[in-house]
N, C-alpha and C. Protein backbone atom coordinates (compact mmCIF):
# COMPACT_ATOMS: atom_id res chain seq x y z
N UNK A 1 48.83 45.11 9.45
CA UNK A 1 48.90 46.13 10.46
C UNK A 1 49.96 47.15 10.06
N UNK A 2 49.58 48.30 9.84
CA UNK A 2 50.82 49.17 9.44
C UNK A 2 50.95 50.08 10.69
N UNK A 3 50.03 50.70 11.42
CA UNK A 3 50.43 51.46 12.93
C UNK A 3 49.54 50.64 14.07
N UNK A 4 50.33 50.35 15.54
CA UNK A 4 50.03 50.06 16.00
C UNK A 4 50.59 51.00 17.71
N UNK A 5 49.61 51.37 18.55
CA UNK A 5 49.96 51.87 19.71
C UNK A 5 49.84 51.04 20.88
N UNK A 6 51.01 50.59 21.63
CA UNK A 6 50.77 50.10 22.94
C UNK A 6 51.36 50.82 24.32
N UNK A 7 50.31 50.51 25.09
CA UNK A 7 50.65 51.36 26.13
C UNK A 7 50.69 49.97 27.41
N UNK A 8 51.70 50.48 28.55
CA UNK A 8 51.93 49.32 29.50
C UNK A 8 51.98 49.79 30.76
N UNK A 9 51.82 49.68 31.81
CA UNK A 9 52.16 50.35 33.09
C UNK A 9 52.68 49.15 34.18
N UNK A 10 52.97 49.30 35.37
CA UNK A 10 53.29 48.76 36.08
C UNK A 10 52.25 48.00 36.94
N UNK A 11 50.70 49.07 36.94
CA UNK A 11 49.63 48.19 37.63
C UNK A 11 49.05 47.38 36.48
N UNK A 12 49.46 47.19 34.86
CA UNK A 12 48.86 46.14 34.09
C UNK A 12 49.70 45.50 33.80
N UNK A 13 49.42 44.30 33.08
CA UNK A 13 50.46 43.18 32.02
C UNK A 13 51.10 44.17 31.27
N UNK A 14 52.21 43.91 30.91
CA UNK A 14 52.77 44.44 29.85
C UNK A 14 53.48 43.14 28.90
N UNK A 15 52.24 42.68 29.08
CA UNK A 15 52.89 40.90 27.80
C UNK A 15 52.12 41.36 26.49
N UNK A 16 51.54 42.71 26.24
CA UNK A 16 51.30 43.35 24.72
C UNK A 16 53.25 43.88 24.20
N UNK A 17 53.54 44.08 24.98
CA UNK A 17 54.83 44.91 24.68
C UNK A 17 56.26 43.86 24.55
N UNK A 18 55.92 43.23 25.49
CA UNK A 18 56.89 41.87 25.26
C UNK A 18 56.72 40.61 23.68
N UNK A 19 55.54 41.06 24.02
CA UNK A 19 55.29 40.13 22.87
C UNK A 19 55.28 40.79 21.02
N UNK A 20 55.08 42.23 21.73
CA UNK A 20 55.44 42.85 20.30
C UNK A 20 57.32 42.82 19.31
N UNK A 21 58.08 42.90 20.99
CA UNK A 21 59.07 42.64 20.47
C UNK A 21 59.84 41.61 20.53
N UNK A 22 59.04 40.22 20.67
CA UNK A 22 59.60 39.10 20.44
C UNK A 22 59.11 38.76 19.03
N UNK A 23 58.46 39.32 18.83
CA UNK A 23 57.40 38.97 17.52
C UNK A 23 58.83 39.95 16.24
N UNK A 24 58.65 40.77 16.43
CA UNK A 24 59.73 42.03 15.86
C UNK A 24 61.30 41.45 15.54
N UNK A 25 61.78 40.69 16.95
CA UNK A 25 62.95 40.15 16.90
C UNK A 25 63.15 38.70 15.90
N UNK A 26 61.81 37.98 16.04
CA UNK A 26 61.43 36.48 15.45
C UNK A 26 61.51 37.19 13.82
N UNK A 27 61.19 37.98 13.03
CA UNK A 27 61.07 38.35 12.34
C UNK A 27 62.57 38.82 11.58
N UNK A 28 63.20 39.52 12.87
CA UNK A 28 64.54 40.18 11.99
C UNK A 28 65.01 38.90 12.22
N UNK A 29 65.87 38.08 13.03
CA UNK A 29 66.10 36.68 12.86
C UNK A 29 66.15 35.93 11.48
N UNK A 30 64.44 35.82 11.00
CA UNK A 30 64.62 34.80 9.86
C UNK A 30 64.83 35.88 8.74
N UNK A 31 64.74 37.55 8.65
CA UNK A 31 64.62 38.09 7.67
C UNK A 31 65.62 38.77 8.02
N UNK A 32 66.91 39.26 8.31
CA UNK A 32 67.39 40.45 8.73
C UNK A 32 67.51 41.05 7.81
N UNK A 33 67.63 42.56 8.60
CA UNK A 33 67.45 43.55 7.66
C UNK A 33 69.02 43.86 7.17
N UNK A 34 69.49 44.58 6.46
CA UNK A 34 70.43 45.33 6.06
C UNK A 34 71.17 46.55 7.25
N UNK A 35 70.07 46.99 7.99
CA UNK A 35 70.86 47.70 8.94
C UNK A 35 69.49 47.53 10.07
N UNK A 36 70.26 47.81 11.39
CA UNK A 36 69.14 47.81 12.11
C UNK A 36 69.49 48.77 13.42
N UNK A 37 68.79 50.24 13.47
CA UNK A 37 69.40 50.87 14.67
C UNK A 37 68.71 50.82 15.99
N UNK A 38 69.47 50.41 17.04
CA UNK A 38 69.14 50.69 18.63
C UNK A 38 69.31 51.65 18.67
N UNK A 39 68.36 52.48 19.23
CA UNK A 39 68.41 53.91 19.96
C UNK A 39 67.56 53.93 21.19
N UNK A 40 68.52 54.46 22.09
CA UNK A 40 68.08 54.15 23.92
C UNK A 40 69.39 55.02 24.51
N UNK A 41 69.11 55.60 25.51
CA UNK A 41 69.91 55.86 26.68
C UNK A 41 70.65 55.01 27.17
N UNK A 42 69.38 54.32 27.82
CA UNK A 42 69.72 53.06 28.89
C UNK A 42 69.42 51.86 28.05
N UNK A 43 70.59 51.42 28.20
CA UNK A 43 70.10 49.72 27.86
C UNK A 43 70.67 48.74 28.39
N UNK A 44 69.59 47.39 28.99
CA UNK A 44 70.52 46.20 29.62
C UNK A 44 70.26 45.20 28.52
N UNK A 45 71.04 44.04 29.20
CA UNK A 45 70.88 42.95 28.45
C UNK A 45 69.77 42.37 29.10
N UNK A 46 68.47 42.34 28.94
CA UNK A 46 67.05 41.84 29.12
C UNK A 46 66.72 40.38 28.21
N UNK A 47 66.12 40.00 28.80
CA UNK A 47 65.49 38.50 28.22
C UNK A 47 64.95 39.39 26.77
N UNK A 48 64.48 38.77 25.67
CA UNK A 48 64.21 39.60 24.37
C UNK A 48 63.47 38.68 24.02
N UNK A 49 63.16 37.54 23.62
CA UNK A 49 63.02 36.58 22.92
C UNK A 49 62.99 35.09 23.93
N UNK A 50 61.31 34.65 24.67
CA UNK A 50 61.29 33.78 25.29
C UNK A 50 60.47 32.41 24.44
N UNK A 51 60.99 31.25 24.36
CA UNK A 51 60.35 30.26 23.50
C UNK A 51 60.18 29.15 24.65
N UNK A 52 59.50 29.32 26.07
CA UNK A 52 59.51 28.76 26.98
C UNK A 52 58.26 27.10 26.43
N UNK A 53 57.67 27.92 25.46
CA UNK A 53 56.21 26.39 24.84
C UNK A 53 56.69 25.94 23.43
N UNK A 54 57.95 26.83 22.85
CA UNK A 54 58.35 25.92 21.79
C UNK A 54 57.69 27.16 20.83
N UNK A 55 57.16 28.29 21.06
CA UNK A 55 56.76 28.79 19.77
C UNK A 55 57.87 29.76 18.99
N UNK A 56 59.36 29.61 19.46
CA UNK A 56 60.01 29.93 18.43
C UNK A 56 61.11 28.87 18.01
N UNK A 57 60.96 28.00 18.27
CA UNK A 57 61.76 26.73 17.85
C UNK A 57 62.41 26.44 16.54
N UNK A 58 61.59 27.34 15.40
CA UNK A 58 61.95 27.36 13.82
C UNK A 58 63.60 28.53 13.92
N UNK A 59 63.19 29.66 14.77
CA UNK A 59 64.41 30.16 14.74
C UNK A 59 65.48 30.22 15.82
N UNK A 60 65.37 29.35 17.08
CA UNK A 60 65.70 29.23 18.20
C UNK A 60 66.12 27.52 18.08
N UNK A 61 66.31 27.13 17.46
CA UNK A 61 66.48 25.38 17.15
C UNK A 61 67.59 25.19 17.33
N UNK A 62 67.77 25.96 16.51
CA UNK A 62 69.81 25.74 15.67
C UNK A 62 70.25 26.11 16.66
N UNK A 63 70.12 27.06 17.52
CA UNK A 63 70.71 27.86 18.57
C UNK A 63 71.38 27.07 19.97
N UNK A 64 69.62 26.00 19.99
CA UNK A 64 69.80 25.50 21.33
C UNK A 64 69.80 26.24 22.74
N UNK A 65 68.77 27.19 22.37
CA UNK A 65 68.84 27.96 23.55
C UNK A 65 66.93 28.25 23.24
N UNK A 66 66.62 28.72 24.93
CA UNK A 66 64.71 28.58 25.01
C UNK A 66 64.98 30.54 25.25
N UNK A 67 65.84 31.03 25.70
CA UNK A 67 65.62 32.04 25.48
C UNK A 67 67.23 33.06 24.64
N UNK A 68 66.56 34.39 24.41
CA UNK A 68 67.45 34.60 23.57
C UNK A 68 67.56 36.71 24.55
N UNK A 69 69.07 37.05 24.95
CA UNK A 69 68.81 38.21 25.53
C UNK A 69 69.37 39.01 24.16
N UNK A 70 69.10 40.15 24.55
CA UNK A 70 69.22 41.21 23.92
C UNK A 70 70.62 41.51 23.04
N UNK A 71 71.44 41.11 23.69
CA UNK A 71 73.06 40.77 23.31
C UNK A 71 73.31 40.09 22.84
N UNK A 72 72.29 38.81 22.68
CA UNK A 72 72.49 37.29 21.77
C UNK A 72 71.64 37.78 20.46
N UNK A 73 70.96 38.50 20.29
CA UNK A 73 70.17 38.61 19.17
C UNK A 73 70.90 39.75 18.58
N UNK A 74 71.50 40.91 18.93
CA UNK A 74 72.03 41.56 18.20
C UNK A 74 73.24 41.06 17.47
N UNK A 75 73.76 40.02 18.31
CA UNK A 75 74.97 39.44 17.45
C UNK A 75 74.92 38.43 16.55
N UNK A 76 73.26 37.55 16.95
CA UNK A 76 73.45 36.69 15.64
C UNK A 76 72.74 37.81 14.50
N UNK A 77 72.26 38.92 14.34
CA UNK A 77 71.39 39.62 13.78
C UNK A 77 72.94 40.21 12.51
N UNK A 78 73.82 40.76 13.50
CA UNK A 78 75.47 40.74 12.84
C UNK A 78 76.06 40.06 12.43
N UNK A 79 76.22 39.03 12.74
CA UNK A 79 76.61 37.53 11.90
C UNK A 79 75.44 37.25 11.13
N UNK A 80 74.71 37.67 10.79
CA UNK A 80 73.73 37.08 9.45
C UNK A 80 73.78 38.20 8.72
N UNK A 81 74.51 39.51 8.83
CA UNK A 81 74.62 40.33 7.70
C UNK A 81 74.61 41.85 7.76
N UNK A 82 73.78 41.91 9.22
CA UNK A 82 73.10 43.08 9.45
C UNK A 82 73.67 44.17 9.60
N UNK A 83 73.91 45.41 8.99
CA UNK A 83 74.78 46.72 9.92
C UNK A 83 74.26 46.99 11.37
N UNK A 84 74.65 46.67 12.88
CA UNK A 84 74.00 46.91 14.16
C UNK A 84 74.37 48.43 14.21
N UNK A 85 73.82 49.03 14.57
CA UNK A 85 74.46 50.83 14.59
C UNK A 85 73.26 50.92 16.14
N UNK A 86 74.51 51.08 16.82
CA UNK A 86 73.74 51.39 18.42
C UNK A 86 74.00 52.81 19.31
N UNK A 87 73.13 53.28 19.63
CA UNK A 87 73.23 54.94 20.05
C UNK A 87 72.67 55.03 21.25
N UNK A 88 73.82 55.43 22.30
CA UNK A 88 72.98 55.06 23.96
C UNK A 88 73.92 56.41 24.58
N UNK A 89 73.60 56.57 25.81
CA UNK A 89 74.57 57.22 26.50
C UNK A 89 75.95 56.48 27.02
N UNK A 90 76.82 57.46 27.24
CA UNK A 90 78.09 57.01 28.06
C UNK A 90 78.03 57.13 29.00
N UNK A 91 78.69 56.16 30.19
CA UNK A 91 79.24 55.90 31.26
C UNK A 91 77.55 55.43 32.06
N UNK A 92 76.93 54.28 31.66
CA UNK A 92 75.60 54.41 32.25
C UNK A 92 76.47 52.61 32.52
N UNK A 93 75.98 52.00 33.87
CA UNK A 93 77.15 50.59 33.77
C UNK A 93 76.03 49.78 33.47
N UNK A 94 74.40 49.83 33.82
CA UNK A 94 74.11 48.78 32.78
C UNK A 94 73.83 48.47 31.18
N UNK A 95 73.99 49.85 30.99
CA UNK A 95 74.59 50.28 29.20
C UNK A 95 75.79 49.79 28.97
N UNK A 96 77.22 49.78 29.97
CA UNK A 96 78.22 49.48 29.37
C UNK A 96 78.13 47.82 29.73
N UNK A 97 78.00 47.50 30.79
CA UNK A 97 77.63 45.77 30.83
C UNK A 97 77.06 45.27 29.64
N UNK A 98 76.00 45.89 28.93
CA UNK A 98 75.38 45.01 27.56
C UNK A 98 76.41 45.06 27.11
N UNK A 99 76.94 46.58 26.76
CA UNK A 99 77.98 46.60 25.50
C UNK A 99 79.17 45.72 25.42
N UNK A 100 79.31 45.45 27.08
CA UNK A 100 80.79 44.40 27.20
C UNK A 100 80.33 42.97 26.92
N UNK A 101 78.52 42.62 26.53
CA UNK A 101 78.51 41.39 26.07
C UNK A 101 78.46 41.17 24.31
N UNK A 102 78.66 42.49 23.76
CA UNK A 102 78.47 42.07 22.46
C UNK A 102 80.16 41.79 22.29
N UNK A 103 80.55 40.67 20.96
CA UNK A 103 81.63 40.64 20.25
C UNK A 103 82.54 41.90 20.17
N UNK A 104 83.80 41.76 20.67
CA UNK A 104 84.26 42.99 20.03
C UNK A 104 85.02 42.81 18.28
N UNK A 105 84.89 41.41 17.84
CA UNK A 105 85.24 41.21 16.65
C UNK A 105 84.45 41.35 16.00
N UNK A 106 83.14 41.71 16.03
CA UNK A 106 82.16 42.00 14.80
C UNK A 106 82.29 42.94 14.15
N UNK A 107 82.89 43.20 13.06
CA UNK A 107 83.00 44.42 12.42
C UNK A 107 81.59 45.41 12.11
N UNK A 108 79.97 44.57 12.05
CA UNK A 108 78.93 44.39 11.78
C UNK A 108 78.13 45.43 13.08
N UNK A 109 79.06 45.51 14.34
CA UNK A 109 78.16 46.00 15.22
C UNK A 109 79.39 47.39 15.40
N UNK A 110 78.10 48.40 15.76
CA UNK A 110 79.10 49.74 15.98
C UNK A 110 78.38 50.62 17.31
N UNK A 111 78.57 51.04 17.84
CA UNK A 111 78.46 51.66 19.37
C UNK A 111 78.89 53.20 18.83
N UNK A 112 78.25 54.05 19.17
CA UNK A 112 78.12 55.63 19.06
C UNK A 112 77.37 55.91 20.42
N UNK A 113 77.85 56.96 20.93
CA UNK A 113 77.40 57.23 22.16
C UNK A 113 77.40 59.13 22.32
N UNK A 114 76.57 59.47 22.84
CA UNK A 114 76.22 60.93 23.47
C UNK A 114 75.49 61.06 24.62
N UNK A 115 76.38 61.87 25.30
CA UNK A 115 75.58 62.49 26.95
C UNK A 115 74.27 63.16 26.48
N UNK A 116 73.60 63.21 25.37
CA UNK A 116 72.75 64.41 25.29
C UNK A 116 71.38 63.00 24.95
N UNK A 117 72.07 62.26 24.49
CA UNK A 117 70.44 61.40 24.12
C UNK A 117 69.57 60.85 25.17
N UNK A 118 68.29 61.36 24.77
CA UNK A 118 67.00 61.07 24.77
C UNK A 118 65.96 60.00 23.95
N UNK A 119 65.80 60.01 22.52
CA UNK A 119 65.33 59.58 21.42
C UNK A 119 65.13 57.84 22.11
N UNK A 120 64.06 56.92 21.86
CA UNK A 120 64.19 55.83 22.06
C UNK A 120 63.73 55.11 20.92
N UNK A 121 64.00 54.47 20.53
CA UNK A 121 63.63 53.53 18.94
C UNK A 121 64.25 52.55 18.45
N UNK A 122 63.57 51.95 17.72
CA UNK A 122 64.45 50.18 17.20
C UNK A 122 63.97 50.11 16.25
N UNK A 123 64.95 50.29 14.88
CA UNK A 123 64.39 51.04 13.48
C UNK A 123 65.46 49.96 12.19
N UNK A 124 64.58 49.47 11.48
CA UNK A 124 65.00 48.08 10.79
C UNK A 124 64.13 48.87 9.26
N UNK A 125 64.33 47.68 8.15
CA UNK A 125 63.87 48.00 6.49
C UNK A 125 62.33 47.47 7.15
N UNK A 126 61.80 47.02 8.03
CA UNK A 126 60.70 46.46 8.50
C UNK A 126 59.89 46.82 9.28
N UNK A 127 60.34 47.82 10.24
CA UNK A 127 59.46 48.28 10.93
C UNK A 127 60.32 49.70 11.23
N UNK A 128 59.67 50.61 12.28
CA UNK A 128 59.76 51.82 13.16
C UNK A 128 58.96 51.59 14.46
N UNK A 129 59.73 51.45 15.43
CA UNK A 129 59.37 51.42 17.13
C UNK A 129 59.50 52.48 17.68
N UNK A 130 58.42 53.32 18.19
CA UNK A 130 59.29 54.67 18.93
C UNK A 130 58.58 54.73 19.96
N UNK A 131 59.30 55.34 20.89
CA UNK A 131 57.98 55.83 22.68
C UNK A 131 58.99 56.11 23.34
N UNK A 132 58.43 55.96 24.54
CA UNK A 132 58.95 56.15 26.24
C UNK A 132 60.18 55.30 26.56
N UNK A 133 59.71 54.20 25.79
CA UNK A 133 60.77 52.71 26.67
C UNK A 133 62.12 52.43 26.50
N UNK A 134 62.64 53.25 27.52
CA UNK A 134 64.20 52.62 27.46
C UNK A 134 64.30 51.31 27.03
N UNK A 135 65.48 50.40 26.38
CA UNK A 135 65.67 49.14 26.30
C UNK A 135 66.02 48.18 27.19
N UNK A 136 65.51 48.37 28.62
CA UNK A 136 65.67 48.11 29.84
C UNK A 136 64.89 47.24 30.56
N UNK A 137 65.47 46.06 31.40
CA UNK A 137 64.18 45.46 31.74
C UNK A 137 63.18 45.62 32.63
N UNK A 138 63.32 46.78 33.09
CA UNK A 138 62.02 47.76 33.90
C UNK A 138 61.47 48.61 32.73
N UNK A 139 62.23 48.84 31.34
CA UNK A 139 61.47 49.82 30.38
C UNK A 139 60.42 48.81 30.00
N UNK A 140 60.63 47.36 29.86
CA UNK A 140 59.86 46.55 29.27
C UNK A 140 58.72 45.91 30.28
N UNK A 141 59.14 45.48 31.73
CA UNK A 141 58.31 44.81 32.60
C UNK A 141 57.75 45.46 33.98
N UNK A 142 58.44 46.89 33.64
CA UNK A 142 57.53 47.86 34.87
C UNK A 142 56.94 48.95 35.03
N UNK A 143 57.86 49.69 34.48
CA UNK A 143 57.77 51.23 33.93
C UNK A 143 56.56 51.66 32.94
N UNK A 144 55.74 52.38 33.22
CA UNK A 144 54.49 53.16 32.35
C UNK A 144 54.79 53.46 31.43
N UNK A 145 55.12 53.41 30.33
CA UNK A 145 55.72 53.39 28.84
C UNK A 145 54.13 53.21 27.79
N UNK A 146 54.63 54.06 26.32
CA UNK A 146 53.38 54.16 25.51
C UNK A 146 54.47 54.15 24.28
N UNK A 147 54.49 53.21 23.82
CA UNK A 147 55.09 53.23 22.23
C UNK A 147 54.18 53.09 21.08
N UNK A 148 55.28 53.50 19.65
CA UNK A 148 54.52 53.13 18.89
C UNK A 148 55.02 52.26 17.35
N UNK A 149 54.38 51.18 16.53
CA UNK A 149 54.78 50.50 15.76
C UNK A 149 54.54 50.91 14.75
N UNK A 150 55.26 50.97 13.31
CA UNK A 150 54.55 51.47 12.47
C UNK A 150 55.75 50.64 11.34
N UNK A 151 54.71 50.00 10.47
CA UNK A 151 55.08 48.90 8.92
C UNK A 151 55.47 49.61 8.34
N UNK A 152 54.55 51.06 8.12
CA UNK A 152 54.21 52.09 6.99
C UNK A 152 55.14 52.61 6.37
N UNK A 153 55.83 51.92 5.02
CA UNK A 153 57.38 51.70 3.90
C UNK A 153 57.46 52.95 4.23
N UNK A 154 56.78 54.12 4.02
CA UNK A 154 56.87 55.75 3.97
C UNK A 154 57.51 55.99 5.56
N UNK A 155 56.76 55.70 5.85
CA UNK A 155 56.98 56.41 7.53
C UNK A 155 58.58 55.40 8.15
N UNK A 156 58.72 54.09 8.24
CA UNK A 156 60.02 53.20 7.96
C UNK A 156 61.24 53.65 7.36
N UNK A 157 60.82 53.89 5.87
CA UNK A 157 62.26 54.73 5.29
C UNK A 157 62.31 55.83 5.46
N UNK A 158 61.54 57.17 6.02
CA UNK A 158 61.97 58.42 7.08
C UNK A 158 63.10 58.23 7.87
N UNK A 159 62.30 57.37 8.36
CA UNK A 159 62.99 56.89 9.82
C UNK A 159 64.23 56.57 10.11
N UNK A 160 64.46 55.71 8.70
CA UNK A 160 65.57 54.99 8.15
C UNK A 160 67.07 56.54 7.95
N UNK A 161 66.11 56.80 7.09
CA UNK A 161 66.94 58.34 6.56
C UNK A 161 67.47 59.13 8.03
N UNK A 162 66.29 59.25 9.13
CA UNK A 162 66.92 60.44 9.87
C UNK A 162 67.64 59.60 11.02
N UNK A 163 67.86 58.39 11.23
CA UNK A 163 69.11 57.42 11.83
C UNK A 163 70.01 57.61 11.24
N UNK A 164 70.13 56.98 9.88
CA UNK A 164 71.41 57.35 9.07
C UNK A 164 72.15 58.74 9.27
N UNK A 165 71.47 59.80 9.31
CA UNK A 165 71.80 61.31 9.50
C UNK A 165 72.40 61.29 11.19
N UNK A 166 71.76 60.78 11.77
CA UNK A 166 72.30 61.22 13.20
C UNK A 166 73.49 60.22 13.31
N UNK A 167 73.57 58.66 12.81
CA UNK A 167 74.48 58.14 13.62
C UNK A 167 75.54 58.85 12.70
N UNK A 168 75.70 59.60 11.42
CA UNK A 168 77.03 59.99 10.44
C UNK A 168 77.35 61.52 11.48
N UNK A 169 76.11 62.07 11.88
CA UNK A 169 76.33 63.36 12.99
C UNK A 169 77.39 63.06 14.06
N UNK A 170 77.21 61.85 14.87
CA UNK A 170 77.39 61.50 15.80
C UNK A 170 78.30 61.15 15.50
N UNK A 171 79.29 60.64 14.68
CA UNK A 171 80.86 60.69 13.89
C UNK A 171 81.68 61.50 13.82
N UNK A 172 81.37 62.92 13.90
CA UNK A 172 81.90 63.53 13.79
C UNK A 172 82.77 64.35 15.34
């Protein structure tokens, strides 16, 4: 599968969208990437990763935990190697609540913030996620949201490139 479009609303399931990014997360887990950017406005710490029948048990074992939130996966994702480079707005409190659950000793995770962002995406050596959906757990389980997935090495390392450019912008 190199592009894939899902769309979710509040009067359907949105277990295509949940499951795309438990599938996404199961993946950076056993493979992490080298860098991996959050880009969102809003973001909470949301359930991310549910292994309620045992189907992620290969990477959820060691852990000892059936589910995994959003704040637990970015930090073991940092402790296994990963550059976290995260880009949200300021002063939003369930944006700063996640942020007060990641490590502040990880040298691995970095927080950049602007009043002006919009952009939503979750951009790894593996994939490109982009759409509507805040990283929120109404972006994921209520809200009418249309994203999109894409494998495609070409379209991935773009992607890759114009993160890198904004979070070194956003440094300045």
């Amino acid at each position: 599968m190199l592009n894939r479009v899902i769309k979710s609303s509040a009067r359907s399931s949105s277990m295509q969208l949940t499951e795309c990014l438990n599938s996404l997360m199961a993946i950076e887990l056993m493979h992490p990437s080298l860098e991996l950017y959050l880009i969102s406005p809003w973001i909470s710490n949301m359930p991310l990763i549910k292994s309620q029948f045992g189907q992620f048990r290969a990477i959820m074992g060691e852990l000892g935990k059936s589910e995994l939130r959003l704040a637990d996966v970015m930090t073991i994702l940092a402790e296994r190697g990963t550059k976290v480079c995260i880009m949200c707005r300021p002063d939003q409190s369930s944006t700063d609540d996640f942020l007060r659950r990641l490590p502040s000793n990880l040298a691995n995770i970095e927080v950049r913030q602007t009043g002006t962002l919009h952009e939503k995406g979750l951009i790894s050596q593996y994939f490109y996620l982009r759409g509507s959906m805040n990283f929120t757990y109404s972006g994921i389980s209520f809200n009418d949201e249309s994203i999109e997935l894409t494998t495609e090495p070409e379209l991935v390392g773009n992607a890759l490139i114009e993160a890198r450019l904004r979070w070194e912008n956003l440094a300045l």
